[in-house]
PDB file of N, CA and C in Angstrom:
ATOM      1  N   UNK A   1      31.427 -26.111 -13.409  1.00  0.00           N
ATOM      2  CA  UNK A   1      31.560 -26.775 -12.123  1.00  0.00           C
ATOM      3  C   UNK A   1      32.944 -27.410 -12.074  1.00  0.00           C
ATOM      4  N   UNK A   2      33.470 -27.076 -11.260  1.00  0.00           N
ATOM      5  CA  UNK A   2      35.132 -27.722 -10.934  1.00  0.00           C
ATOM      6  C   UNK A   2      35.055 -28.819  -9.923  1.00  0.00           C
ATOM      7  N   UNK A   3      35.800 -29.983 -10.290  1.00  0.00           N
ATOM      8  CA  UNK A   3      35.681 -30.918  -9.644  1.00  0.00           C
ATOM      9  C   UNK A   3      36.300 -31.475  -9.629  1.00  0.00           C
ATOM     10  N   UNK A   4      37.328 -31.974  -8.029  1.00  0.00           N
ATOM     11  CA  UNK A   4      38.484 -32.495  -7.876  1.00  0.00           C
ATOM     12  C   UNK A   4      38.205 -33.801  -8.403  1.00  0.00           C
ATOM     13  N   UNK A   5      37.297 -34.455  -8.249  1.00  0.00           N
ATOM     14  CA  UNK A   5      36.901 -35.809  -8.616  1.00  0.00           C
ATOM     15  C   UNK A   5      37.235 -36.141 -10.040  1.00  0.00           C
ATOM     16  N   UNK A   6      37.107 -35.155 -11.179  1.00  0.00           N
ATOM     17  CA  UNK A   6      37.431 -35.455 -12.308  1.00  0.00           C
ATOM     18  C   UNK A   6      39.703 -35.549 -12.637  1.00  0.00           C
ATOM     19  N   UNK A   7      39.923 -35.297 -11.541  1.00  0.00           N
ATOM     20  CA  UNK A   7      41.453 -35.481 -11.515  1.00  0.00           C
ATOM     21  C   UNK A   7      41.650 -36.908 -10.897  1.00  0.00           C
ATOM     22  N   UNK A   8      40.889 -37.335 -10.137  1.00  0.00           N
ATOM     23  CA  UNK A   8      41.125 -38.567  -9.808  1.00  0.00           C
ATOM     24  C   UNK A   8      41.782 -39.575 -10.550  1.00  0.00           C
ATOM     25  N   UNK A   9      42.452 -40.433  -9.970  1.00  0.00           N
ATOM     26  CA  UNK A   9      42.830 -42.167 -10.878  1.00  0.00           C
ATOM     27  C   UNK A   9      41.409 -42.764 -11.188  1.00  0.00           C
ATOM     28  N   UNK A  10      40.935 -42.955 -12.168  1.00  0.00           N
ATOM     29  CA  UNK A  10      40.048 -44.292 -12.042  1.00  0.00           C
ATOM     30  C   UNK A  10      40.818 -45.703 -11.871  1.00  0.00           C
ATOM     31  N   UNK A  11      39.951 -46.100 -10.769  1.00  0.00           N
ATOM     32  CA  UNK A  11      40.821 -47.289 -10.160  1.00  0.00           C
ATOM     33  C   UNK A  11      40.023 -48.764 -10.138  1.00  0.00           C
ATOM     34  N   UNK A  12      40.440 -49.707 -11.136  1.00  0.00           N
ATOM     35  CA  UNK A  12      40.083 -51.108 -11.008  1.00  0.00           C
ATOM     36  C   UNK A  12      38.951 -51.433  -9.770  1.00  0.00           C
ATOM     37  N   UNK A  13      38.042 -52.064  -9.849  1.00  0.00           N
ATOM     38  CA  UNK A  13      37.545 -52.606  -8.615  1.00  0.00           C
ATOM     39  C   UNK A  13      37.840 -53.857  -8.738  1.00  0.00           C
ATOM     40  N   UNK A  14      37.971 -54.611  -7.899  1.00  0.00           N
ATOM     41  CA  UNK A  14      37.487 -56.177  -7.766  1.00  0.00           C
ATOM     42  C   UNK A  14      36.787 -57.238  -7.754  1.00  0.00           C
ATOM     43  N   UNK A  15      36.264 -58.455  -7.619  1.00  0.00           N
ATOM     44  CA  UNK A  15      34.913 -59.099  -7.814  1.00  0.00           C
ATOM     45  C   UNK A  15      35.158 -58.977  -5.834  1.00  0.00           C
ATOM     46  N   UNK A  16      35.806 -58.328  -5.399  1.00  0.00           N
ATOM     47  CA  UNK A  16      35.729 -58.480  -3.694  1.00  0.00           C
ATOM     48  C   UNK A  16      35.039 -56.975  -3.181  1.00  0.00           C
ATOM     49  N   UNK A  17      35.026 -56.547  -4.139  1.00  0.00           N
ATOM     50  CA  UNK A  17      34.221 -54.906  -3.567  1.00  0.00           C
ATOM     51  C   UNK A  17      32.804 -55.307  -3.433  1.00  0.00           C
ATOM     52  N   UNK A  18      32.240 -54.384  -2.971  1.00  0.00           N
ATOM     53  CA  UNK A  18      30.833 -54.235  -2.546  1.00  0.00           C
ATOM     54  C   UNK A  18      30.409 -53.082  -3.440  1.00  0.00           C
ATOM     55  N   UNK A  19      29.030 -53.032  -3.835  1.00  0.00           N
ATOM     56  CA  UNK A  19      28.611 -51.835  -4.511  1.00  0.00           C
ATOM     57  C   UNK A  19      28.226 -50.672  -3.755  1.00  0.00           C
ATOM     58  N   UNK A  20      28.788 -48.899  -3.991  1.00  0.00           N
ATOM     59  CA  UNK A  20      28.597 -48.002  -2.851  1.00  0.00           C
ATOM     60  C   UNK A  20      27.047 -47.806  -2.451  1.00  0.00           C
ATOM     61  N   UNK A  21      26.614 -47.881  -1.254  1.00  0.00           N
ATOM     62  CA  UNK A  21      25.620 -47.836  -0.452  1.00  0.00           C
ATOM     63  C   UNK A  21      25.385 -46.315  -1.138  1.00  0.00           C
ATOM     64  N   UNK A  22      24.141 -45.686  -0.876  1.00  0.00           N
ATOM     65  CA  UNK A  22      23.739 -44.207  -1.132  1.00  0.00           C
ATOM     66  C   UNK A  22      24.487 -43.115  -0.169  1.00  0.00           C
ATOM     67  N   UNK A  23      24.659 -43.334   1.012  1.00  0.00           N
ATOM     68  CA  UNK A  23      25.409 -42.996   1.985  1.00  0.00           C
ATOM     69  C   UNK A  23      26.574 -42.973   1.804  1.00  0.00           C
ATOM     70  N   UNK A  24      27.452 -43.781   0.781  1.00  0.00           N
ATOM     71  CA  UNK A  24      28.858 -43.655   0.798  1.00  0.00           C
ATOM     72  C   UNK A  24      29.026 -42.646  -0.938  1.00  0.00           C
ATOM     73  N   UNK A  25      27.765 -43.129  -1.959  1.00  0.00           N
ATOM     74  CA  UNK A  25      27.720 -42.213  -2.796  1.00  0.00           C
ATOM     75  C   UNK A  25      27.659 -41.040  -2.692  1.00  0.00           C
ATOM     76  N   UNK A  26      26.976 -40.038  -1.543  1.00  0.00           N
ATOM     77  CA  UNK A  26      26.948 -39.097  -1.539  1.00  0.00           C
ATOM     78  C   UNK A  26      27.266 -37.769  -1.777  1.00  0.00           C
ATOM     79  N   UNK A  27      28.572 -38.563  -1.152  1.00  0.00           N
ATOM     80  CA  UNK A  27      29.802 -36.861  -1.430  1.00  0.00           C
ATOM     81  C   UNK A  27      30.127 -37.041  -3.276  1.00  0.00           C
ATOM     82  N   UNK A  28      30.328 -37.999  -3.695  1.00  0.00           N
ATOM     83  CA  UNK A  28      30.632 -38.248  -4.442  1.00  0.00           C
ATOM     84  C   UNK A  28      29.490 -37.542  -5.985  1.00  0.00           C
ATOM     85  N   UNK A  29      28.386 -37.144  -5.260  1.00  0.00           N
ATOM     86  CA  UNK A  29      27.527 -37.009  -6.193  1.00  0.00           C
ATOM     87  C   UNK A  29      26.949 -34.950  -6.510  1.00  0.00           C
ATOM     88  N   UNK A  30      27.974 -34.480  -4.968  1.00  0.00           N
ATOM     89  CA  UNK A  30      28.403 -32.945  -4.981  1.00  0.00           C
ATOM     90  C   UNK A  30      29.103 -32.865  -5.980  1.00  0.00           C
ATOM     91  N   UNK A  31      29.970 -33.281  -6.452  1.00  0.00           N
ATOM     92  CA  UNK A  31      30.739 -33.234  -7.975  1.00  0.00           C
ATOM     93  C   UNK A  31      30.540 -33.881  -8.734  1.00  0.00           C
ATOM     94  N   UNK A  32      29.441 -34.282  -9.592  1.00  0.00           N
ATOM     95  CA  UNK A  32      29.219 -34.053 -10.724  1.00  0.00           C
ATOM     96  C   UNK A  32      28.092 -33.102 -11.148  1.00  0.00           C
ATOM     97  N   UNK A  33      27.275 -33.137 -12.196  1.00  0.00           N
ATOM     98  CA  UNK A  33      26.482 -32.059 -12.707  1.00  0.00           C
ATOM     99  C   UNK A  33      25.438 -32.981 -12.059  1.00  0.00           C
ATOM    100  N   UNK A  34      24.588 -32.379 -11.124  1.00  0.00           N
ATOM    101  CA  UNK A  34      23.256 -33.090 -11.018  1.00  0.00           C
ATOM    102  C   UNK A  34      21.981 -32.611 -11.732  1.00  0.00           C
ATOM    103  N   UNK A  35      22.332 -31.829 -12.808  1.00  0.00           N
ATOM    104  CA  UNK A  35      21.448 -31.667 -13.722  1.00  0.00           C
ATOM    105  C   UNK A  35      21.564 -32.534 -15.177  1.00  0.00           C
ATOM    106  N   UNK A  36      22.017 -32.819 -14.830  1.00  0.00           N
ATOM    107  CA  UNK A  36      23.033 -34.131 -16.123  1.00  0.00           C
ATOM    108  C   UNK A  36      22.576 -35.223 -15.580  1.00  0.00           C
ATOM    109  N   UNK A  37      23.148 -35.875 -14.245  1.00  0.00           N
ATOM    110  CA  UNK A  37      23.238 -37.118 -13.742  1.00  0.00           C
ATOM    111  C   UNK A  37      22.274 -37.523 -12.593  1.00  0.00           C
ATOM    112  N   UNK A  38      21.666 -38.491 -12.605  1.00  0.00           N
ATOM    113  CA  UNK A  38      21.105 -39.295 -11.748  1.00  0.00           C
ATOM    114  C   UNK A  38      20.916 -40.133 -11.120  1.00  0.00           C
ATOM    115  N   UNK A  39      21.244 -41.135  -9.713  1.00  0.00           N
ATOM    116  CA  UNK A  39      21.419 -42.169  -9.625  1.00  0.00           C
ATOM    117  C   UNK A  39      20.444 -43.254  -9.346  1.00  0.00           C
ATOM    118  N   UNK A  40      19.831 -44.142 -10.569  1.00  0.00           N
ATOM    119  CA  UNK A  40      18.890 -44.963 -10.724  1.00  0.00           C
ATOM    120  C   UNK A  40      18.660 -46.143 -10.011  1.00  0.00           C
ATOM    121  N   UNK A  41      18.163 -46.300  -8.674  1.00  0.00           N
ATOM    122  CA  UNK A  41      18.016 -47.573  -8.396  1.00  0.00           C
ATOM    123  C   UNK A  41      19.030 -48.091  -7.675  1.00  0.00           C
ATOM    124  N   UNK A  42      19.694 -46.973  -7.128  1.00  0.00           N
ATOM    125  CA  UNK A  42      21.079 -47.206  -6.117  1.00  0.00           C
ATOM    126  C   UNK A  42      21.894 -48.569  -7.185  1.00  0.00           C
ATOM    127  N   UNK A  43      21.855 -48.209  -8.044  1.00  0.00           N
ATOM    128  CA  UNK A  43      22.177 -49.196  -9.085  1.00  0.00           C
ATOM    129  C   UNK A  43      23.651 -48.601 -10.263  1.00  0.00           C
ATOM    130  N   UNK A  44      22.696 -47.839 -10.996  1.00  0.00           N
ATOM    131  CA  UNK A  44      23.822 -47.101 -11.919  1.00  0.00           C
ATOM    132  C   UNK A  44      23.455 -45.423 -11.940  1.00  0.00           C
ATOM    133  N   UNK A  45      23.891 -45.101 -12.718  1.00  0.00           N
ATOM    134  CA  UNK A  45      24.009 -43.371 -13.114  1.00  0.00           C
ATOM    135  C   UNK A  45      23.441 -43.316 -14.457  1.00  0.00           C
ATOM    136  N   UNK A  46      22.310 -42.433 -14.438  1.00  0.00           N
ATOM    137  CA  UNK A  46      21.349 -41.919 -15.913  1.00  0.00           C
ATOM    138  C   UNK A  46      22.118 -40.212 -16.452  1.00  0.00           C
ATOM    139  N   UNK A  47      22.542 -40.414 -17.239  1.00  0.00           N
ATOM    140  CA  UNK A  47      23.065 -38.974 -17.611  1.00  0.00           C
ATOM    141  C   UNK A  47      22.303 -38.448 -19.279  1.00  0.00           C
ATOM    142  N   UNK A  48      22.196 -36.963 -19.262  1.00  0.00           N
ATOM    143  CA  UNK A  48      21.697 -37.101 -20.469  1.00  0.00           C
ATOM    144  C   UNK A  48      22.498 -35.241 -20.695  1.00  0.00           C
ATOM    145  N   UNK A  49      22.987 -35.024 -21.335  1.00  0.00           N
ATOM    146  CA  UNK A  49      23.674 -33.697 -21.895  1.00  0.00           C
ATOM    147  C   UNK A  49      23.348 -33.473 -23.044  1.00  0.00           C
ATOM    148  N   UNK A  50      22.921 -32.292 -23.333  1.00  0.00           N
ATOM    149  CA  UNK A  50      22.470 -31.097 -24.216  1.00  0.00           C
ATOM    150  C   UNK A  50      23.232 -30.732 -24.595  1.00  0.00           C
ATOM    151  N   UNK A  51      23.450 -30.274 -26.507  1.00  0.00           N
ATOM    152  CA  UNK A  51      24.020 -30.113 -27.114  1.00  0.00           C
ATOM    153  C   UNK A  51      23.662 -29.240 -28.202  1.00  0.00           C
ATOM    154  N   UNK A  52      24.237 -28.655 -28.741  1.00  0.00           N
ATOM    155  CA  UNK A  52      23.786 -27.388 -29.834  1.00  0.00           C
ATOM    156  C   UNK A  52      22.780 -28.185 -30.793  1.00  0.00           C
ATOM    157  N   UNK A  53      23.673 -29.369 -31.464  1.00  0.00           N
ATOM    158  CA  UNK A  53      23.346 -29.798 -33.024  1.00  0.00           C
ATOM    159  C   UNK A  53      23.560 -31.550 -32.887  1.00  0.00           C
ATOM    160  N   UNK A  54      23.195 -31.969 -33.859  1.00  0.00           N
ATOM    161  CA  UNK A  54      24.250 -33.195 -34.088  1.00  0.00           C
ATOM    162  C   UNK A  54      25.555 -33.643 -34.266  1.00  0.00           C
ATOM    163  N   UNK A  55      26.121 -32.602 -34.670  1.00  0.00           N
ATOM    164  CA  UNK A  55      27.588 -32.832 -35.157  1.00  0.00           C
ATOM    165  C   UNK A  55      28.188 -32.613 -33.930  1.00  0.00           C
ATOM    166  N   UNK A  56      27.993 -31.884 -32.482  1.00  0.00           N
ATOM    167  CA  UNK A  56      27.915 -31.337 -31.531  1.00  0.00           C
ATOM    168  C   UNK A  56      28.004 -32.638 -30.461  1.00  0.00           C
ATOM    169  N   UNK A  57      26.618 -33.051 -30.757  1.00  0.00           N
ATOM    170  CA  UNK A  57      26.362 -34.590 -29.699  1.00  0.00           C
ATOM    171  C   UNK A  57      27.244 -35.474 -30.867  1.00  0.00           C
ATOM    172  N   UNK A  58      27.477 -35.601 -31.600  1.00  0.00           N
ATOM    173  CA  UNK A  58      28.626 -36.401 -32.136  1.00  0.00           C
ATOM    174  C   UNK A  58      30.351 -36.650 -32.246  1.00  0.00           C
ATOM    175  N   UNK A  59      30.579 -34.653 -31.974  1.00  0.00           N
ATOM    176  CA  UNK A  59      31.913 -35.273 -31.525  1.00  0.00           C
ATOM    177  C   UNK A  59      32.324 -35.449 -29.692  1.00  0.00           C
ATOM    178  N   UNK A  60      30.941 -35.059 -29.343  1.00  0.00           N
ATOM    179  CA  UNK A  60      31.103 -35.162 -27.955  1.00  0.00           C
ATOM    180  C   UNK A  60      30.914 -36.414 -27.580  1.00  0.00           C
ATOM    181  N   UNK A  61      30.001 -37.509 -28.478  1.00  0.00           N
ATOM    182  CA  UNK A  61      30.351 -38.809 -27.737  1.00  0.00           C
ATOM    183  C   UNK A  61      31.695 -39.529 -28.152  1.00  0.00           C
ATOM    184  N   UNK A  62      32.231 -39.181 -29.408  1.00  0.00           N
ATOM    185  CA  UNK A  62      33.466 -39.531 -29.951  1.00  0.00           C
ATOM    186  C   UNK A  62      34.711 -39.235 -28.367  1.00  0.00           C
ATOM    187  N   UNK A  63      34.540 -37.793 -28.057  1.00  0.00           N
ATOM    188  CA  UNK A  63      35.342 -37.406 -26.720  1.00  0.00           C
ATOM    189  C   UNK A  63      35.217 -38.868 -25.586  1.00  0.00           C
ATOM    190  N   UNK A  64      33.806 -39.121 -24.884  1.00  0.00           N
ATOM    191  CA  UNK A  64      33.887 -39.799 -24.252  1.00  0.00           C
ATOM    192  C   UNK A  64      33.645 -41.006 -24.237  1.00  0.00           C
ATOM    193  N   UNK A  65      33.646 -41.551 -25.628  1.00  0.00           N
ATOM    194  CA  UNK A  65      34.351 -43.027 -26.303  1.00  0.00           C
ATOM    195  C   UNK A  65      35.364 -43.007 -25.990  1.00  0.00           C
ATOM    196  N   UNK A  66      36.396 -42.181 -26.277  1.00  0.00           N
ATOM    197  CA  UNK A  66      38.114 -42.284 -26.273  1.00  0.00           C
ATOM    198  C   UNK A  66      38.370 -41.972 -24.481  1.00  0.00           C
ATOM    199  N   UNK A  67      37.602 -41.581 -23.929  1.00  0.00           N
ATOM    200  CA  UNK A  67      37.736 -41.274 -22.608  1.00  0.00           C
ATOM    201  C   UNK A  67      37.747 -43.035 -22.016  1.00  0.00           C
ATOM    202  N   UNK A  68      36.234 -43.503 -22.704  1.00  0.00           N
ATOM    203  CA  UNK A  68      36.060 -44.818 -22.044  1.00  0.00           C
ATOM    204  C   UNK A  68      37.448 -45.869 -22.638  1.00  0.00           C
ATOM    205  N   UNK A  69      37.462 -45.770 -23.744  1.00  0.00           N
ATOM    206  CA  UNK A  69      38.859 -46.826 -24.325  1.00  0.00           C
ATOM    207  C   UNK A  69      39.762 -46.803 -23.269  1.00  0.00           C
ATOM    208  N   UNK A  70      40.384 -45.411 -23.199  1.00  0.00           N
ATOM    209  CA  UNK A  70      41.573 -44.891 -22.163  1.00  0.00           C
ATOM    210  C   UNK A  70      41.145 -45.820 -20.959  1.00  0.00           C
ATOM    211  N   UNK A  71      40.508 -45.530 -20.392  1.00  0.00           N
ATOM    212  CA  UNK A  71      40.506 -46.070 -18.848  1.00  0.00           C
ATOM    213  C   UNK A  71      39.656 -47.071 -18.798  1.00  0.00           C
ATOM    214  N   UNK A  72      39.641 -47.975 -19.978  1.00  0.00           N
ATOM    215  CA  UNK A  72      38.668 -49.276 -19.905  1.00  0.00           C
ATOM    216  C   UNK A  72      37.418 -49.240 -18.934  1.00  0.00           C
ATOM    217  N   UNK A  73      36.760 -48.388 -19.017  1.00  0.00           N
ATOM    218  CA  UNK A  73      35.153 -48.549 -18.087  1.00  0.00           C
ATOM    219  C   UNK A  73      34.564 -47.858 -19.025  1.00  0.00           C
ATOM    220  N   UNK A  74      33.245 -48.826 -19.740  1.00  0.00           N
ATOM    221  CA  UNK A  74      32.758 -48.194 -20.998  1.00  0.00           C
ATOM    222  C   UNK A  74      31.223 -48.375 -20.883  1.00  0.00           C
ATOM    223  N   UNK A  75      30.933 -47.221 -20.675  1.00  0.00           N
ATOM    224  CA  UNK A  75      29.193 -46.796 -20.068  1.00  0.00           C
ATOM    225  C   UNK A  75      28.230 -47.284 -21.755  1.00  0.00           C
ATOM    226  N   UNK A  76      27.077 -46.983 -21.108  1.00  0.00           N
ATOM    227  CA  UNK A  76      26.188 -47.198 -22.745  1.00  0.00           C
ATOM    228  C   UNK A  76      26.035 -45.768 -23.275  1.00  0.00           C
ATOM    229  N   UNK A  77      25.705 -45.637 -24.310  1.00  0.00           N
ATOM    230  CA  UNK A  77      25.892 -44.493 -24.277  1.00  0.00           C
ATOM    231  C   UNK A  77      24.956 -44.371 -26.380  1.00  0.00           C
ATOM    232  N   UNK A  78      23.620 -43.428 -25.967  1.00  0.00           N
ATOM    233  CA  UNK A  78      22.679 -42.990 -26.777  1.00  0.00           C
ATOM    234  C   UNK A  78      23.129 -41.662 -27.338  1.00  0.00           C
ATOM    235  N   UNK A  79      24.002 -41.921 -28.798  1.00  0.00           N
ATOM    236  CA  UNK A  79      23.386 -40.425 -29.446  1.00  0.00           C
ATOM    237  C   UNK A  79      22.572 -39.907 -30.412  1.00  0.00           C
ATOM    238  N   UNK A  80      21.718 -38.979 -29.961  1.00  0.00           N
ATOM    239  CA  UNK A  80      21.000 -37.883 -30.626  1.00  0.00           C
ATOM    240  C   UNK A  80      20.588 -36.787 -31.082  1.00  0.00           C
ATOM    241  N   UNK A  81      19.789 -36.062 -31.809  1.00  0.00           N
ATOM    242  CA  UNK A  81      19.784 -34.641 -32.721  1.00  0.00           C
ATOM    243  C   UNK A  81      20.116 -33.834 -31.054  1.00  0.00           C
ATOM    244  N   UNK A  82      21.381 -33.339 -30.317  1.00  0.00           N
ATOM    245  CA  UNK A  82      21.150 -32.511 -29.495  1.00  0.00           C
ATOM    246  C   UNK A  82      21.419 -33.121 -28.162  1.00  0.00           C
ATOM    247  N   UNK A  83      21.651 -34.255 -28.052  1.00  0.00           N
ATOM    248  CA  UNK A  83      21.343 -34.815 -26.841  1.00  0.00           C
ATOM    249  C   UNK A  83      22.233 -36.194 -26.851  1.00  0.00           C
ATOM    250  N   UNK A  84      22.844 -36.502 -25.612  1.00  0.00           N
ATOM    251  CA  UNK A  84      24.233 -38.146 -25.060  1.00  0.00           C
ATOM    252  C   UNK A  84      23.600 -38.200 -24.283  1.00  0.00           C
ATOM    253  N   UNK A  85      22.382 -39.183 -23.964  1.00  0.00           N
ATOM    254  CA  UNK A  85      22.145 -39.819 -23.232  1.00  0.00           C
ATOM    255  C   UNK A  85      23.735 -40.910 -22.303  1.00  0.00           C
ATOM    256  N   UNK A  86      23.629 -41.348 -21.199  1.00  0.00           N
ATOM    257  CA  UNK A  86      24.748 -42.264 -20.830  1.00  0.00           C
ATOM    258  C   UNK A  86      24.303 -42.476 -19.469  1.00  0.00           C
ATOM    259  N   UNK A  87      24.493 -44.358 -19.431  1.00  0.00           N
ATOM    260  CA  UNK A  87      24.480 -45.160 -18.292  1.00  0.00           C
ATOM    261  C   UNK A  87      24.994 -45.616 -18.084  1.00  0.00           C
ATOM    262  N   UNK A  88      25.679 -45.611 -16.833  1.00  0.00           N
ATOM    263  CA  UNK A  88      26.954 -46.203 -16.211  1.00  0.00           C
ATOM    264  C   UNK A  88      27.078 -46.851 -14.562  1.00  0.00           C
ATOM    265  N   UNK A  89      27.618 -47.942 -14.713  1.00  0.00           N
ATOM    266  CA  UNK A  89      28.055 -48.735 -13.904  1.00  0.00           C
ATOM    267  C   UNK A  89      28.723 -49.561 -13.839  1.00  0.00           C
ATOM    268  N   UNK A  90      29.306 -50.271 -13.131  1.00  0.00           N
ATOM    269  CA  UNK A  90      30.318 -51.247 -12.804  1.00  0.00           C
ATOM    270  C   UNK A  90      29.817 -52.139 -12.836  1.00  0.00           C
ATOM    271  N   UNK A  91      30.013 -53.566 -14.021  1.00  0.00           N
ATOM    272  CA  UNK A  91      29.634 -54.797 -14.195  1.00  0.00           C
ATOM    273  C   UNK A  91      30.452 -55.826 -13.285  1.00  0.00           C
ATOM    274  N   UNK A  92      31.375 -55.654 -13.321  1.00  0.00           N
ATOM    275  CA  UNK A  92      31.903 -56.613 -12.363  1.00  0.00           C
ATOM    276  C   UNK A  92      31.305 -56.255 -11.089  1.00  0.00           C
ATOM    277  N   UNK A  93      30.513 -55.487 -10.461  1.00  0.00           N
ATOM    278  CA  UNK A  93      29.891 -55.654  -9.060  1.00  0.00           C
ATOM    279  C   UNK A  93      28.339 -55.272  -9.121  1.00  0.00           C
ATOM    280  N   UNK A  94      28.153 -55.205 -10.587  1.00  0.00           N
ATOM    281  CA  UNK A  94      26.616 -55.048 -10.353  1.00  0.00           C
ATOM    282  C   UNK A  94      26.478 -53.844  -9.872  1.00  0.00           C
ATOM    283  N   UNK A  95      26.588 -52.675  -9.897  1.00  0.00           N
ATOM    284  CA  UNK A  95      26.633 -51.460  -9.373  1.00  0.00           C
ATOM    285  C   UNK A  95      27.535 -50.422  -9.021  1.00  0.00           C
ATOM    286  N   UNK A  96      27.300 -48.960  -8.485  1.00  0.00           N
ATOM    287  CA  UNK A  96      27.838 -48.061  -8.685  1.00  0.00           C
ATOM    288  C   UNK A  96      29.489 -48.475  -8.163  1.00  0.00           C
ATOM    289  N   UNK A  97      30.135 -48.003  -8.572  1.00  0.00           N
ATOM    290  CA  UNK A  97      32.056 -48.082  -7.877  1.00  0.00           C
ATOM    291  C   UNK A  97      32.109 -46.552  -7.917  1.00  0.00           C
ATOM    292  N   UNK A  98      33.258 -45.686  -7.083  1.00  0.00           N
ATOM    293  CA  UNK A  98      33.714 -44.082  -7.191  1.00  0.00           C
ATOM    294  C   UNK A  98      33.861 -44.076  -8.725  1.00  0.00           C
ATOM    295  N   UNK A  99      34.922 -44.807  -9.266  1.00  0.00           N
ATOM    296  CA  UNK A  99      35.323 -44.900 -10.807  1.00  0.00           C
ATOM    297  C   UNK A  99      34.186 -44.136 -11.316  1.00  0.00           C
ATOM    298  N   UNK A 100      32.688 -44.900 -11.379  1.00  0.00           N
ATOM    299  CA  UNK A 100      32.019 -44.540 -12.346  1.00  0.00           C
ATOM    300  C   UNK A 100      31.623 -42.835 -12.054  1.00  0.00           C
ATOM    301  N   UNK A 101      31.629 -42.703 -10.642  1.00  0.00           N
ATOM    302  CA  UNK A 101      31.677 -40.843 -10.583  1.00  0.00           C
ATOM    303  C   UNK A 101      32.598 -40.147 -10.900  1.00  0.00           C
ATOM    304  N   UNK A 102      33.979 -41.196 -11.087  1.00  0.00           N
ATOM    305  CA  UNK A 102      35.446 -40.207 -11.653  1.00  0.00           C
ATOM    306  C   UNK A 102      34.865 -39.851 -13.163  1.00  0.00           C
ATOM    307  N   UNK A 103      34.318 -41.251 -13.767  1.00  0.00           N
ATOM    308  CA  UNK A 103      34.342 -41.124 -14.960  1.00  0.00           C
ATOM    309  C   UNK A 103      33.246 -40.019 -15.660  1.00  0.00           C
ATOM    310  N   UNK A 104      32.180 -40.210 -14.602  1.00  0.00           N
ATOM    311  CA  UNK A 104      31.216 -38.441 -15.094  1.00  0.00           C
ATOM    312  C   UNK A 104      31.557 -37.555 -15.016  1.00  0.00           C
ATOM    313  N   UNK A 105      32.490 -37.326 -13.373  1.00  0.00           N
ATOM    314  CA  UNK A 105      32.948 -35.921 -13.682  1.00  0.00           C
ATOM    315  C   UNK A 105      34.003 -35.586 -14.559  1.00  0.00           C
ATOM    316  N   UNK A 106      34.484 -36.380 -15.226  1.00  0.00           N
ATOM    317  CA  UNK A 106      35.810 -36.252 -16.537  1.00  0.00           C
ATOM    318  C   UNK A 106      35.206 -35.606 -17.911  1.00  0.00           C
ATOM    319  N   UNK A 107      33.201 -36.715 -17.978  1.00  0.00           N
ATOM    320  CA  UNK A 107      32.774 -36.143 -18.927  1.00  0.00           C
ATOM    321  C   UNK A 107      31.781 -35.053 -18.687  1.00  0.00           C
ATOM    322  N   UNK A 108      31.209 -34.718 -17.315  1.00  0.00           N
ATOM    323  CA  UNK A 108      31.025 -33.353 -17.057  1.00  0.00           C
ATOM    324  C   UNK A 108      32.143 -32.098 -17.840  1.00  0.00           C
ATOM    325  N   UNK A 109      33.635 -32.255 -17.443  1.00  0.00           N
ATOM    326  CA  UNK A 109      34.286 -31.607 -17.872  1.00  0.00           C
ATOM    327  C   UNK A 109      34.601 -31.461 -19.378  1.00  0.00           C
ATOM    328  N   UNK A 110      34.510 -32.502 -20.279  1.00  0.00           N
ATOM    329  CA  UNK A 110      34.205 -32.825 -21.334  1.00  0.00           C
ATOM    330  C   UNK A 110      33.385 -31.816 -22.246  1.00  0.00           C
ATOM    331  N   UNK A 111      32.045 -32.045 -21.584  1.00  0.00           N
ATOM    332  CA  UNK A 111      30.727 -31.154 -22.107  1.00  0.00           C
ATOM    333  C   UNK A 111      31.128 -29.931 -21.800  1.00  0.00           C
ATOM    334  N   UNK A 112      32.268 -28.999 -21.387  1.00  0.00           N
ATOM    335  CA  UNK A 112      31.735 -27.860 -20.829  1.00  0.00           C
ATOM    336  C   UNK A 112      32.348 -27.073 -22.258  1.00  0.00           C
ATOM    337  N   UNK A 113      32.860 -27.913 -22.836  1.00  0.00           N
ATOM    338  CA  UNK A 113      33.438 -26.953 -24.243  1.00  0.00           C
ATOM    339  C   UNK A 113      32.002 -27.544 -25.056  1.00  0.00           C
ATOM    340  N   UNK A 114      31.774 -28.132 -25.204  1.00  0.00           N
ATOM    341  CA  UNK A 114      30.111 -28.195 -25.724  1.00  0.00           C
ATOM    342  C   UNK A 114      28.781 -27.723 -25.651  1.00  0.00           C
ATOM    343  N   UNK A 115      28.605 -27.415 -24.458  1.00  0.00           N
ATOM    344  CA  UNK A 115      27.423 -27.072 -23.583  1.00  0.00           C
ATOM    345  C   UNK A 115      26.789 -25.637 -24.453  1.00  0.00           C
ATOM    346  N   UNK A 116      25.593 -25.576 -24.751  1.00  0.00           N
ATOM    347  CA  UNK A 116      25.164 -24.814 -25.179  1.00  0.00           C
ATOM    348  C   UNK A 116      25.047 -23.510 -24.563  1.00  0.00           C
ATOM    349  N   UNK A 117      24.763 -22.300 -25.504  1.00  0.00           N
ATOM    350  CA  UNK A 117      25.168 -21.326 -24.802  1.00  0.00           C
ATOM    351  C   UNK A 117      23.890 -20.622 -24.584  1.00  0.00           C
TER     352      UNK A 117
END
């Protein structure tokens, strides 16, 4: 899946933003994997990616550790035999910002050298 969204700036929010309504999430949610990602509670994003092995889901969360360092927005993030769980949102507003959809579709793109075959 190609997605202009993963070229994006991730961009700072403010304590003056508002969290995106479902309506303004929308477009935003055509680019990423919606078999991956989910949005919980008009709140945050549930992601969970499949992986060959462990060593597999291990250097793939290592990838989007260094993804999160880089652009300081750092999701939670579960690994297991096969499987990166990851939840993400914007603490400074209590909810979703674009950022946090830049930042899936970066690790959408991420997984695609991973993704099982």
């Amino acid at each position: 899946m190609a997605s202009t969204l993963a070229d994006e700036e991730c961009v700072a929010c403010t304590s003056e933003d508002e969290p995106l309504t479902e309506a303004e999430y929308a477009e935003y949610l055509t680019e990423i994997d919606t078999d991956v990602w989910e949005v919980i509670d008009d709140h945050h994003l549930d992601g969970a990616y499949s992986l060959e092995d462990f060593r597999d889901a291990l250097e793939f969360t290592y990838e989007i550790g260094e993804l999160a360092e880089e652009e300081w927005h750092h999701p939670d993030i579960r690994l297991e035999w096969g499987e990166v769980r990851v939840e993400m949102w914007t603490h400074k507003i209590d909810g979703l910002h674009k950022t946090d959809f830049v930042m899936a579709a970066r690790m959408d793109r991420i997984h695609e050298e991973y993704a099982p075959e």
